[in-house]
Protein backbone atom coordinates (compact mmCIF):
# COMPACT_ATOMS: atom_id res chain seq x y z
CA UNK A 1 -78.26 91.35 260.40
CA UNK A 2 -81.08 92.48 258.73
CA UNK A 3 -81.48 92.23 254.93
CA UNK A 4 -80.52 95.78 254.16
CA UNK A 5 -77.68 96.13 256.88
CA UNK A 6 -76.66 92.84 254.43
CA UNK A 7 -76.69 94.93 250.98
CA UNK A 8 -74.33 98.00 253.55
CA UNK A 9 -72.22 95.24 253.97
CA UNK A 10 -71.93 94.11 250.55
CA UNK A 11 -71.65 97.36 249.06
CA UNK A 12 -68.61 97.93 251.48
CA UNK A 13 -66.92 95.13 250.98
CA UNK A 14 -67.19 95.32 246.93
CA UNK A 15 -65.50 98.74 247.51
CA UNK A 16 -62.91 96.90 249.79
CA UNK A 17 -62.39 94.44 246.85
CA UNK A 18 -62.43 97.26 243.82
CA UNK A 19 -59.48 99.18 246.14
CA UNK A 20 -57.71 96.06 246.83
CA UNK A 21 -54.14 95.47 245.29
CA UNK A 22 -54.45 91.59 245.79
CA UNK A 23 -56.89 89.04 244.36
CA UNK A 24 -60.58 89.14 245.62
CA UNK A 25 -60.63 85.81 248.24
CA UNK A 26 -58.16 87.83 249.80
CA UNK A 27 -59.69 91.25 249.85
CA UNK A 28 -62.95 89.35 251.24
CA UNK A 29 -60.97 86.97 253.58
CA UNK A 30 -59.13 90.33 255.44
CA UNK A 31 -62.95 92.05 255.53
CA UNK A 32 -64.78 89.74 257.86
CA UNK A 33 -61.12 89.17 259.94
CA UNK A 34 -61.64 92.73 260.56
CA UNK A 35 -65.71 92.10 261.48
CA UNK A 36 -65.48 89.38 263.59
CA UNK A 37 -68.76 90.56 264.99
CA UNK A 38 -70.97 89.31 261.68
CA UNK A 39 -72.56 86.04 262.08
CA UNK A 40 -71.42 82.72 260.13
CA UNK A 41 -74.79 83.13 257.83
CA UNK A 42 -74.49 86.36 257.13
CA UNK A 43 -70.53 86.21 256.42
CA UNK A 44 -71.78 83.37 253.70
CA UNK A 45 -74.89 85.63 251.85
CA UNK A 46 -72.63 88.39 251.87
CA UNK A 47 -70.05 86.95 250.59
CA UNK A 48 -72.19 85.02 248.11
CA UNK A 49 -73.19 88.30 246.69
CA UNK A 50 -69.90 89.77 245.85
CA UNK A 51 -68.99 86.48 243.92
CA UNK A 52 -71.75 86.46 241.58
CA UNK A 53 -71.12 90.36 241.43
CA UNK A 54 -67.93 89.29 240.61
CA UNK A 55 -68.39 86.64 238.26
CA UNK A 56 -71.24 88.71 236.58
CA UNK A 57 -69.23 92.11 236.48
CA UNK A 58 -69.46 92.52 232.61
CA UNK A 59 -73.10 91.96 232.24
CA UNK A 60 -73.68 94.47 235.35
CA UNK A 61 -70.62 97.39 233.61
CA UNK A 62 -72.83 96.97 230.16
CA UNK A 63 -76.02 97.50 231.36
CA UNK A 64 -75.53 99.94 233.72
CA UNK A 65 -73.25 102.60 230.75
CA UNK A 66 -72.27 104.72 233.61
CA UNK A 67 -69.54 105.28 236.29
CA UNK A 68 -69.79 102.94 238.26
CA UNK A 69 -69.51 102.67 242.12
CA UNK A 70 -70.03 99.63 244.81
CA UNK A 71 -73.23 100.83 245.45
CA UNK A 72 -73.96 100.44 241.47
CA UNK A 73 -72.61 97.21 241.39
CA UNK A 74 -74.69 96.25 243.94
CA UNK A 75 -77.83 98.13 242.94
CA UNK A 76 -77.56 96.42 239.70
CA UNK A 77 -76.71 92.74 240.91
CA UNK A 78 -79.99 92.94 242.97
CA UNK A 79 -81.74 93.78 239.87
CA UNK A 80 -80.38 91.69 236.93
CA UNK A 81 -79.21 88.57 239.59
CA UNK A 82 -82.56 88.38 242.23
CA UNK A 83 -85.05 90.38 239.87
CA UNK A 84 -85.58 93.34 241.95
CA UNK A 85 -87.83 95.92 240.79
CA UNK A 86 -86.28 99.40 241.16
CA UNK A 87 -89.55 100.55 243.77
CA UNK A 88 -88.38 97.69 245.25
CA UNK A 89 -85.44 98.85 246.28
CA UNK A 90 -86.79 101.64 248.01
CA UNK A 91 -87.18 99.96 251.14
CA UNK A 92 -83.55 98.50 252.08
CA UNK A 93 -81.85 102.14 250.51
CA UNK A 94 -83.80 103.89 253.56
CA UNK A 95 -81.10 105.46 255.04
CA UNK A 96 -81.79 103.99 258.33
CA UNK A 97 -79.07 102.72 260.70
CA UNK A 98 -76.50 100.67 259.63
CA UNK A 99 -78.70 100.52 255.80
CA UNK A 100 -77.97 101.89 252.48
CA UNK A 101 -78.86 105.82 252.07
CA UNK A 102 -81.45 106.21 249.40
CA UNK A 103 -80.39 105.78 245.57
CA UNK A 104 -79.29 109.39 244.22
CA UNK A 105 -81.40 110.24 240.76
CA UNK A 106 -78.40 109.26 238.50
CA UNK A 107 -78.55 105.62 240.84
CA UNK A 108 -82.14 105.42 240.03
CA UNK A 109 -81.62 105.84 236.27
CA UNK A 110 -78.74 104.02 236.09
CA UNK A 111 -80.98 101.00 237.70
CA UNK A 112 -84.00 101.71 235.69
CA UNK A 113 -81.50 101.12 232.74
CA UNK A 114 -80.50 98.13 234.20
CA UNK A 115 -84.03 96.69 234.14
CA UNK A 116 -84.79 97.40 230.65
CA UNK A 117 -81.78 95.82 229.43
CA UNK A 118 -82.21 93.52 226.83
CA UNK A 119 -79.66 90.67 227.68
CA UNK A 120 -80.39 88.52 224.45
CA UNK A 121 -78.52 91.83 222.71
CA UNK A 122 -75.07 91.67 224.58
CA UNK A 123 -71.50 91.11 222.97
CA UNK A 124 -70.25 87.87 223.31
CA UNK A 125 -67.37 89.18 225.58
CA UNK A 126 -70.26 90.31 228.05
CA UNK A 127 -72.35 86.93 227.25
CA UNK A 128 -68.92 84.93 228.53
CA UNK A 129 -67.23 87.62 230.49
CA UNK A 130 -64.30 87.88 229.01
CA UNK A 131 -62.22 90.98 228.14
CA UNK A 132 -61.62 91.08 223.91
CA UNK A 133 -57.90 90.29 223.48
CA UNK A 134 -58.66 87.08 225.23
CA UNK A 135 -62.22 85.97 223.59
CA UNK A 136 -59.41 85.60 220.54
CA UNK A 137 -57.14 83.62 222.26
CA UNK A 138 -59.71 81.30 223.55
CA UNK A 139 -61.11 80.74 219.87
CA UNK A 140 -57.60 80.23 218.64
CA UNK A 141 -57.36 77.26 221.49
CA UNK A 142 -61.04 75.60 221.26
CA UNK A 143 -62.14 76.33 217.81
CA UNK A 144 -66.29 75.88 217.55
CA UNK A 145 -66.02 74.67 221.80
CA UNK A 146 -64.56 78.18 222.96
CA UNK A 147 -67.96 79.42 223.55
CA UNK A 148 -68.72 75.95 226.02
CA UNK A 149 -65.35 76.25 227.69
CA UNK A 150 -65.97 79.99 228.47
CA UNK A 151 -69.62 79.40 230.06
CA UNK A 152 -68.24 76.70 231.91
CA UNK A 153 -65.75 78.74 232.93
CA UNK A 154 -68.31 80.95 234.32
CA UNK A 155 -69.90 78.87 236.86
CA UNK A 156 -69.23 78.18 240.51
CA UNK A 157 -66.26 75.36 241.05
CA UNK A 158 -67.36 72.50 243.26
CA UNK A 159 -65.41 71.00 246.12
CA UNK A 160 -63.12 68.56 245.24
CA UNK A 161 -61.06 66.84 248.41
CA UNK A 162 -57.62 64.73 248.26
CA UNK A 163 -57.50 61.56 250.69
CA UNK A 164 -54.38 61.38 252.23
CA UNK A 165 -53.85 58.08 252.21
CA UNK A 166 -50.78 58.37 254.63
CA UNK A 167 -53.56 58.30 257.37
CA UNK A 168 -56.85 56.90 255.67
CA UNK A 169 -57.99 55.37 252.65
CA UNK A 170 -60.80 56.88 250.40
CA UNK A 171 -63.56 54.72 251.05
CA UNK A 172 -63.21 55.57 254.81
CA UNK A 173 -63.50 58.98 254.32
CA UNK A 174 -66.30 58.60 252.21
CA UNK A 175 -68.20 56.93 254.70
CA UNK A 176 -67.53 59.45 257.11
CA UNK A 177 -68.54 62.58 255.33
CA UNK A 178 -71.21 60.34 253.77
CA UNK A 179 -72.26 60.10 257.68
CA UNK A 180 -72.19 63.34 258.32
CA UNK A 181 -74.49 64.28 254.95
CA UNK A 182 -72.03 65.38 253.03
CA UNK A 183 -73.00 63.47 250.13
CA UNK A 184 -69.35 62.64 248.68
CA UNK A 185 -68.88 61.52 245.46
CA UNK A 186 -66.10 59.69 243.65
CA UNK A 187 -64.21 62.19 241.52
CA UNK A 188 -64.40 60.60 237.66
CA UNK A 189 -60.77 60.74 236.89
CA UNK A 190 -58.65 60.57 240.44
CA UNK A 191 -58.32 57.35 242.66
CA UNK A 192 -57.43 59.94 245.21
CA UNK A 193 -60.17 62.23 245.10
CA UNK A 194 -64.20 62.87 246.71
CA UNK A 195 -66.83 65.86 245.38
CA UNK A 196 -68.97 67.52 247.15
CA UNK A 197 -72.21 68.97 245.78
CA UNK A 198 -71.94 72.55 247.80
CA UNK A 199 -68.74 74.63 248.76
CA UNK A 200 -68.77 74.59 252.16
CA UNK A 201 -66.19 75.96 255.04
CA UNK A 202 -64.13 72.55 256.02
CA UNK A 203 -61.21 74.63 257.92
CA UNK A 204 -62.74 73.42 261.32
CA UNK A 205 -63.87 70.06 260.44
CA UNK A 206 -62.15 67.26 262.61
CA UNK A 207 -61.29 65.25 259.34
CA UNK A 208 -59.24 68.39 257.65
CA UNK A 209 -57.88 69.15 261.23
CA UNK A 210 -56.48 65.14 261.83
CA UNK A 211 -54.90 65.72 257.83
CA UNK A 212 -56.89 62.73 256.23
CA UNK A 213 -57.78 64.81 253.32
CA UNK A 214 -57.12 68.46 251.89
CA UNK A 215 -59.16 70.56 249.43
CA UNK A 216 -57.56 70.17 245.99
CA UNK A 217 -58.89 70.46 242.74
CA UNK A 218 -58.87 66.98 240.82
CA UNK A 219 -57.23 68.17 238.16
CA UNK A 220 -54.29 69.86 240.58
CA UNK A 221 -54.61 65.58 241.79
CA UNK A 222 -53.85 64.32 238.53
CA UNK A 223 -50.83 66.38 237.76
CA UNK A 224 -49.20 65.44 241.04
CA UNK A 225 -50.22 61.20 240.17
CA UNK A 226 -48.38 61.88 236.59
CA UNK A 227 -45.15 63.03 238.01
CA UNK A 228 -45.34 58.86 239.10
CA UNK A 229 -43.15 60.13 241.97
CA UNK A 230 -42.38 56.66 243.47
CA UNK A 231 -41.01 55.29 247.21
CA UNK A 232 -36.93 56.12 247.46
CA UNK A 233 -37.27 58.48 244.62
CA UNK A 234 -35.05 62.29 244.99
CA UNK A 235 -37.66 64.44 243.95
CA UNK A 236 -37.88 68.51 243.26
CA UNK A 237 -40.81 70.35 243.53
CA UNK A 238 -39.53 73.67 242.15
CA UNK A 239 -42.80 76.05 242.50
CA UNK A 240 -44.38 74.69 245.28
CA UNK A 241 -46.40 77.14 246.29
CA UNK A 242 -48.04 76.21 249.88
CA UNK A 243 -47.36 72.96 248.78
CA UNK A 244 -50.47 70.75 247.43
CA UNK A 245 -48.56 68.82 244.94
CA UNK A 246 -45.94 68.69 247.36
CA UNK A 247 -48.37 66.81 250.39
CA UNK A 248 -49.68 64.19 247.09
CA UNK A 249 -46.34 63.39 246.08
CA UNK A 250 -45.41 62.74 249.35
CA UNK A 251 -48.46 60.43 250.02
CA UNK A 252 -47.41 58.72 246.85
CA UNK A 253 -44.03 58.23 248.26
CA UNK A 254 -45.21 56.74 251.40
CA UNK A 255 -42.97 58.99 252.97
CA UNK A 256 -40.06 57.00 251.74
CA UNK A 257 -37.52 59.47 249.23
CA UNK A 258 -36.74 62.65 249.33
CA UNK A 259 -38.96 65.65 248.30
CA UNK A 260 -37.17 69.38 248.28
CA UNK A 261 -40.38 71.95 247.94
CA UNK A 262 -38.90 75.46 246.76
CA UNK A 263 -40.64 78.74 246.29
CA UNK A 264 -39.46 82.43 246.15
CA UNK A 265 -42.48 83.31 248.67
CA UNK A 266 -41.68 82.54 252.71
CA UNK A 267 -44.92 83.17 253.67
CA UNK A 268 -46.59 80.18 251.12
CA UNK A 269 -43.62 77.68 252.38
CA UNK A 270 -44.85 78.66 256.13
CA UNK A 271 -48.22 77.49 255.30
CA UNK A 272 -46.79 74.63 253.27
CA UNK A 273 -44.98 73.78 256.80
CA UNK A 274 -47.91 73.38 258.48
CA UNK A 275 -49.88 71.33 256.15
CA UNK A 276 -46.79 68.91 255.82
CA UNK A 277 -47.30 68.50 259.91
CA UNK A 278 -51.10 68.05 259.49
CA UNK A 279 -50.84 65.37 256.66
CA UNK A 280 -47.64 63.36 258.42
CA UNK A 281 -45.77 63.92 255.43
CA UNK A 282 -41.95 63.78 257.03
CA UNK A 283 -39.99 62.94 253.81
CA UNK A 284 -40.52 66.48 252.61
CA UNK A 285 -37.95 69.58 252.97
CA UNK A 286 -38.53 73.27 252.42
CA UNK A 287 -36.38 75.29 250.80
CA UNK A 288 -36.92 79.17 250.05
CA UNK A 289 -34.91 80.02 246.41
CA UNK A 290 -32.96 83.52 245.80
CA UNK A 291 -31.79 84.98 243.17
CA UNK A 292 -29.11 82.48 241.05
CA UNK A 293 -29.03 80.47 243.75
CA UNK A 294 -25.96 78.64 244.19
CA UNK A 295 -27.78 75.55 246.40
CA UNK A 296 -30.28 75.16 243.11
CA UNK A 297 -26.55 74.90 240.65
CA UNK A 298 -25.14 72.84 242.97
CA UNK A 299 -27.98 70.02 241.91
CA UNK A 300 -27.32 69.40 238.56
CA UNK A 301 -28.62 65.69 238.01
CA UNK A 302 -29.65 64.96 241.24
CA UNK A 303 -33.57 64.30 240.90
CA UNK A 304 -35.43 61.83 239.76
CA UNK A 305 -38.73 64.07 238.91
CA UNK A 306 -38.64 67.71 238.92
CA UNK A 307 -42.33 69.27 238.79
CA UNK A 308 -42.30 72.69 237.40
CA UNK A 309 -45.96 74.05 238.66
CA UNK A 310 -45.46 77.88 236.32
CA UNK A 311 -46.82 80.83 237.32
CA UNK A 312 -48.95 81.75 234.79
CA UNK A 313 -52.23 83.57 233.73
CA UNK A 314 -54.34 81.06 235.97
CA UNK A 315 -57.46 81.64 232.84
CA UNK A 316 -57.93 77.65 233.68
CA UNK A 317 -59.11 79.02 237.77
CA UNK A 318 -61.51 81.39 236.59
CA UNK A 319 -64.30 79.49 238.12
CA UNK A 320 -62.40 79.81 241.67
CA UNK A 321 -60.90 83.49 241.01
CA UNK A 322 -63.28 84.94 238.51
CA UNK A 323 -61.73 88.52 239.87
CA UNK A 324 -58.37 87.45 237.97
CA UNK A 325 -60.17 87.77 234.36
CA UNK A 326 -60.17 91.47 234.72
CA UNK A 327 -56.53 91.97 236.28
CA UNK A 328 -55.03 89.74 233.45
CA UNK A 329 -52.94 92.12 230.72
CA UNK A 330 -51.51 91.34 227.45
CA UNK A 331 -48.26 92.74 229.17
CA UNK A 332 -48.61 90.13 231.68
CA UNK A 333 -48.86 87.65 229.88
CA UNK A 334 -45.71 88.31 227.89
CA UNK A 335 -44.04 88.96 230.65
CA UNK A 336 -44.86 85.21 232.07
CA UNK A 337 -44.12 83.14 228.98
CA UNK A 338 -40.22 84.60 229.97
CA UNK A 339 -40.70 83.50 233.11
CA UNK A 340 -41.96 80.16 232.23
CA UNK A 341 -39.19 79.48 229.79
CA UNK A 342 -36.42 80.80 232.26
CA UNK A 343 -38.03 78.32 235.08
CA UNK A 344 -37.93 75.31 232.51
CA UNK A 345 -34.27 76.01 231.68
CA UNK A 346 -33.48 76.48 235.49
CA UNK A 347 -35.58 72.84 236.23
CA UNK A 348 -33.64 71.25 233.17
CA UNK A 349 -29.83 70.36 234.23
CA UNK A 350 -31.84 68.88 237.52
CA UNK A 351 -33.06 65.83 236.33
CA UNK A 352 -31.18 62.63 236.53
CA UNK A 353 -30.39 60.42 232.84
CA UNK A 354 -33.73 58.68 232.32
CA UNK A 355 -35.45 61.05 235.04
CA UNK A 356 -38.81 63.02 234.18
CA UNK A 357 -39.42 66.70 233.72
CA UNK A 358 -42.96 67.67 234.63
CA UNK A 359 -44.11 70.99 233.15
CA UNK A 360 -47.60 72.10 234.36
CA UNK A 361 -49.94 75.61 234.63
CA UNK A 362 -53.48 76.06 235.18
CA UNK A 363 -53.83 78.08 232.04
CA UNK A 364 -55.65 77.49 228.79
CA UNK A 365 -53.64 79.49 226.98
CA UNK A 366 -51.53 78.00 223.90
CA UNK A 367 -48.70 80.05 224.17
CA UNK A 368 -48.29 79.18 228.18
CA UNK A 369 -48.40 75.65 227.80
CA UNK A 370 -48.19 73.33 224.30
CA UNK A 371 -46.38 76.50 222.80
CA UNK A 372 -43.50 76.46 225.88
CA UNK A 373 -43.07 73.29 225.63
CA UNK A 374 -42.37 72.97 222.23
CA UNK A 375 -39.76 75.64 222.12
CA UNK A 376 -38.08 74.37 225.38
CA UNK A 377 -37.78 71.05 223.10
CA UNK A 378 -36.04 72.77 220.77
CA UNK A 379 -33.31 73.79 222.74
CA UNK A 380 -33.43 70.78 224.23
CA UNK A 381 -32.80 67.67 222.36
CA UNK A 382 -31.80 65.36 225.43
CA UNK A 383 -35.56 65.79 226.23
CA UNK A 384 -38.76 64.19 224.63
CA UNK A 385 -42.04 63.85 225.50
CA UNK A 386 -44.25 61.26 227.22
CA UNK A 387 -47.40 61.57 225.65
CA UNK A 388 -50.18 62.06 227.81
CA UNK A 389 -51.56 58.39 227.73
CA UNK A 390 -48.78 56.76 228.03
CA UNK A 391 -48.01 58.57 231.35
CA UNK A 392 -51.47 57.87 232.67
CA UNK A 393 -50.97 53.94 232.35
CA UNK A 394 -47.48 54.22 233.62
CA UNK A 395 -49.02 56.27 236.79
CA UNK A 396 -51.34 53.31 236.99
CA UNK A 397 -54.44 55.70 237.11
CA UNK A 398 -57.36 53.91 236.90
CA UNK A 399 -59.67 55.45 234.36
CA UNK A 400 -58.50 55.73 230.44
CA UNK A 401 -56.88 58.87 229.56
CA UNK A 402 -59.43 61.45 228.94
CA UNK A 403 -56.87 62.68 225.92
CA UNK A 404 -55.20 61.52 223.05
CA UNK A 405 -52.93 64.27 222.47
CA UNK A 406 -49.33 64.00 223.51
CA UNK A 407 -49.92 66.75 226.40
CA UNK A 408 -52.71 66.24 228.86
CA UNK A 409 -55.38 69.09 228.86
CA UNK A 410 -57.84 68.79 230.90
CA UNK A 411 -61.06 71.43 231.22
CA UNK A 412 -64.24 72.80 233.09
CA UNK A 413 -66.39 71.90 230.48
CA UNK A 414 -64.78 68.58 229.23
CA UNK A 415 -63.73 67.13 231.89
CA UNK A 416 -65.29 69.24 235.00
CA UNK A 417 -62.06 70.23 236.84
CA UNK A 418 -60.52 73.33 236.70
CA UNK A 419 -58.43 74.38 233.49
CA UNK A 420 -55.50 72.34 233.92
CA UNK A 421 -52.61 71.62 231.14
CA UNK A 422 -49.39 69.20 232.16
CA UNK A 423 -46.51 68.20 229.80
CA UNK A 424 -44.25 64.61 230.92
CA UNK A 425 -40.84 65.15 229.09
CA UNK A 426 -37.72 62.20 229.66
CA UNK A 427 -34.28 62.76 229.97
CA UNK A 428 -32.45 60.68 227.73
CA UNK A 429 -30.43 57.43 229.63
């Protein structure tokens, strides 16, 4: 593709993305299924460019103080992201064949705006692209470090990779990605875990494909090490999702015990089926949950360690989903704090005398995590907490505790792993 027939593409699929009613990686994932026909490196720069469009939507919406469009959004990325002039941008809007037609006058004002913006002047919600009735809640959470946690929130995430060590240990797989100029890195907190230094595709790599690792976020590691889920244990993963936690607890186990994964959604236990296959993981069993269902009552006491992996705001993924900042209402969010309490009192009759409860989101958020906690506590009094620290030791990670708090928080800008909060509370004997 040529440069310009690149910007057509990107201004096509931003308008796929804009009309989309999922999340972006999806949007952009179901565009280039259906254009099989454009090349590997130009899949990547397009794709590159509705990202940072993305991630930079509330600088691009300020400065441009119009209506905007995909071809706006893309107009204006080109100028405040790459430093195009606006005669510059004559030449790919030519109208030519499979190329942007040429910028309407209210497109050339709007981007001759654009370039005389003066970014040192914008809000603070613009500076850390945030929408206002969050910018509070972040300063209510971090104090004088919101304004770090929000830039760091604002960056690319790297690559983080699990070793399953059900099939390989870490230092082998280091030296074979190290071989194949990769340049892995320990991760800083997980035994389990390598960085890269670029996001790359790894769906067809021969390492992914025999299940000796799988992409996972170290913090996303760390909460599956703290549930300590040990060989012969009976253990529930109640929101398993397409099953992460579920494949590291299982590796933990050394496939001895008994894991139940549940989720509502068929299609994310399908893809948790095939991962368990990939990895070797055959202590593991799927189970799709309905509405009061009677298997879930019938279980009262039975497991050692039930993780409880909410659905929540996901403000901790931003880096990953930056897409999700904008779809985020305050409506939502009360809407998931009942859902997170009615999942912690459905997880709590579960666990065995003396067994864990392991509560866990990838929000920020006070009221999604400390704040639920501390209320399910109070209805609670056969339950206290592990603090944070003590968990860690007991999990026999490594590195000290990064915290000293009794929940574990970890962060993007502290810590360098996504936003990440988990909660260990006991079962009295």
């Amino acid at each position: 593709m040529t440069p310009a027939s690149r910007i057509q593409a990107a201004i096509d699929l931003v308008g796929a993305v804009m009309t989309a009613d999922r999340p972006a990686d999806g949007a952009i994932s179901a565009f280039f299924r259906a254009r099989r026909f454009i090349g590997a490196k130009d899949r990547k720069a397009i794709a590159n460019q509705v990202w940072r469009i993305l991630r930079n939507r509330a600088h691009l919406m300020w400065a441009m103080k119009a209506d905007v469009t995909p071809r706006l959004f893309v107009i204006a990325d080109l100028i405040y992201a790459e430093h195009k002039s606006v005669d510059a941008l004559t030449g790919p809007f030519s109208g030519a064949k499979y190329e942007p037609e040429p910028m309407s006058g209210h497109e050339r004002r709007t981007a001759e705006r654009v370039a005389a913006t003066n970014w040192d002047t914008a809000p603070r919600t613009v500076r850390y692209e945030v929408p206002d009735w969050l910018l509070e809640r972040f300063d209510r959470a971090f104090g004088e470090l919101a304004d770090s946690e929000l830039a760091a929130l604002g960056l690319e995430a790297g690559l983080d990779l699990r070793v399953n060590t059900l099939k390989a240990t870490r230092d082998d797989v280091l030296e074979r990605l190290s071989a194949e100029d990769l340049a892995p890195t320990f991760t800083p907190y997980s035994p389990l875990g390598l960085r890269l230094p670029a996001r790359i595709a790894l769906g067809s790599h021969t390492g992914f494909q025999e299940g000796i690792f799988e992409v996972q976020d170290e913090a996303s590691q760390l909460c599956a090490l703290l549930v300590n889920a040990q060989p012969g244990m009976a253990v529930l993963d109640l929101c398993a999702g397409a099953g992460g936690k579920t494949l590291a607890m299982a590796a933990s186990m050394g496939n001895k015990g008994r894991i139940v994964a549940c989720d509502v959604s068929v299609g994310r236990l399908e893809r948790s089926k095939l991962r368990l296959r990939r990895a070797g993981a055959h202590n593991a069993t799927l189970r799709i949950l309905e509405d009061n269902d009677k298997w879930l009552r019938r279980q009262e006491g039975a497991f050692d360690r039930v993780l409880v992996d909410a659905s929540c705001s996901g403000t901790g993924a931003w880096r990953r989903n930056p897409d999700a900042r904008w779809r985020l209402a305050t409506s939502n969010l009360v809407n998931l704090k009942d859902t997170q309490d009615a999942v912690l009192e459905q997880a709590a009759p579960l666990v065995k005398a003396g067994g864990r409860l392991i509560y866990a989101t990838c929000s920020l958020l006070p009221e999604e995590n400390g704040e639920r906690v501390t209320q399910f506590l109070k209805r609670h009094d056969t339950y206290k907490i592990v603090p944070a620290a003590a968990a860690w030791t007991q999990a026999a990670l490594p590195e000290p505790c990064p915290v000293t708090e009794p929940f574990l928080t970890l962060t993007p800008a502290r810590n360098g792993t996504d936003g990440f909060f988990v909660a260990v509370l006991e079962r009295a004997p």
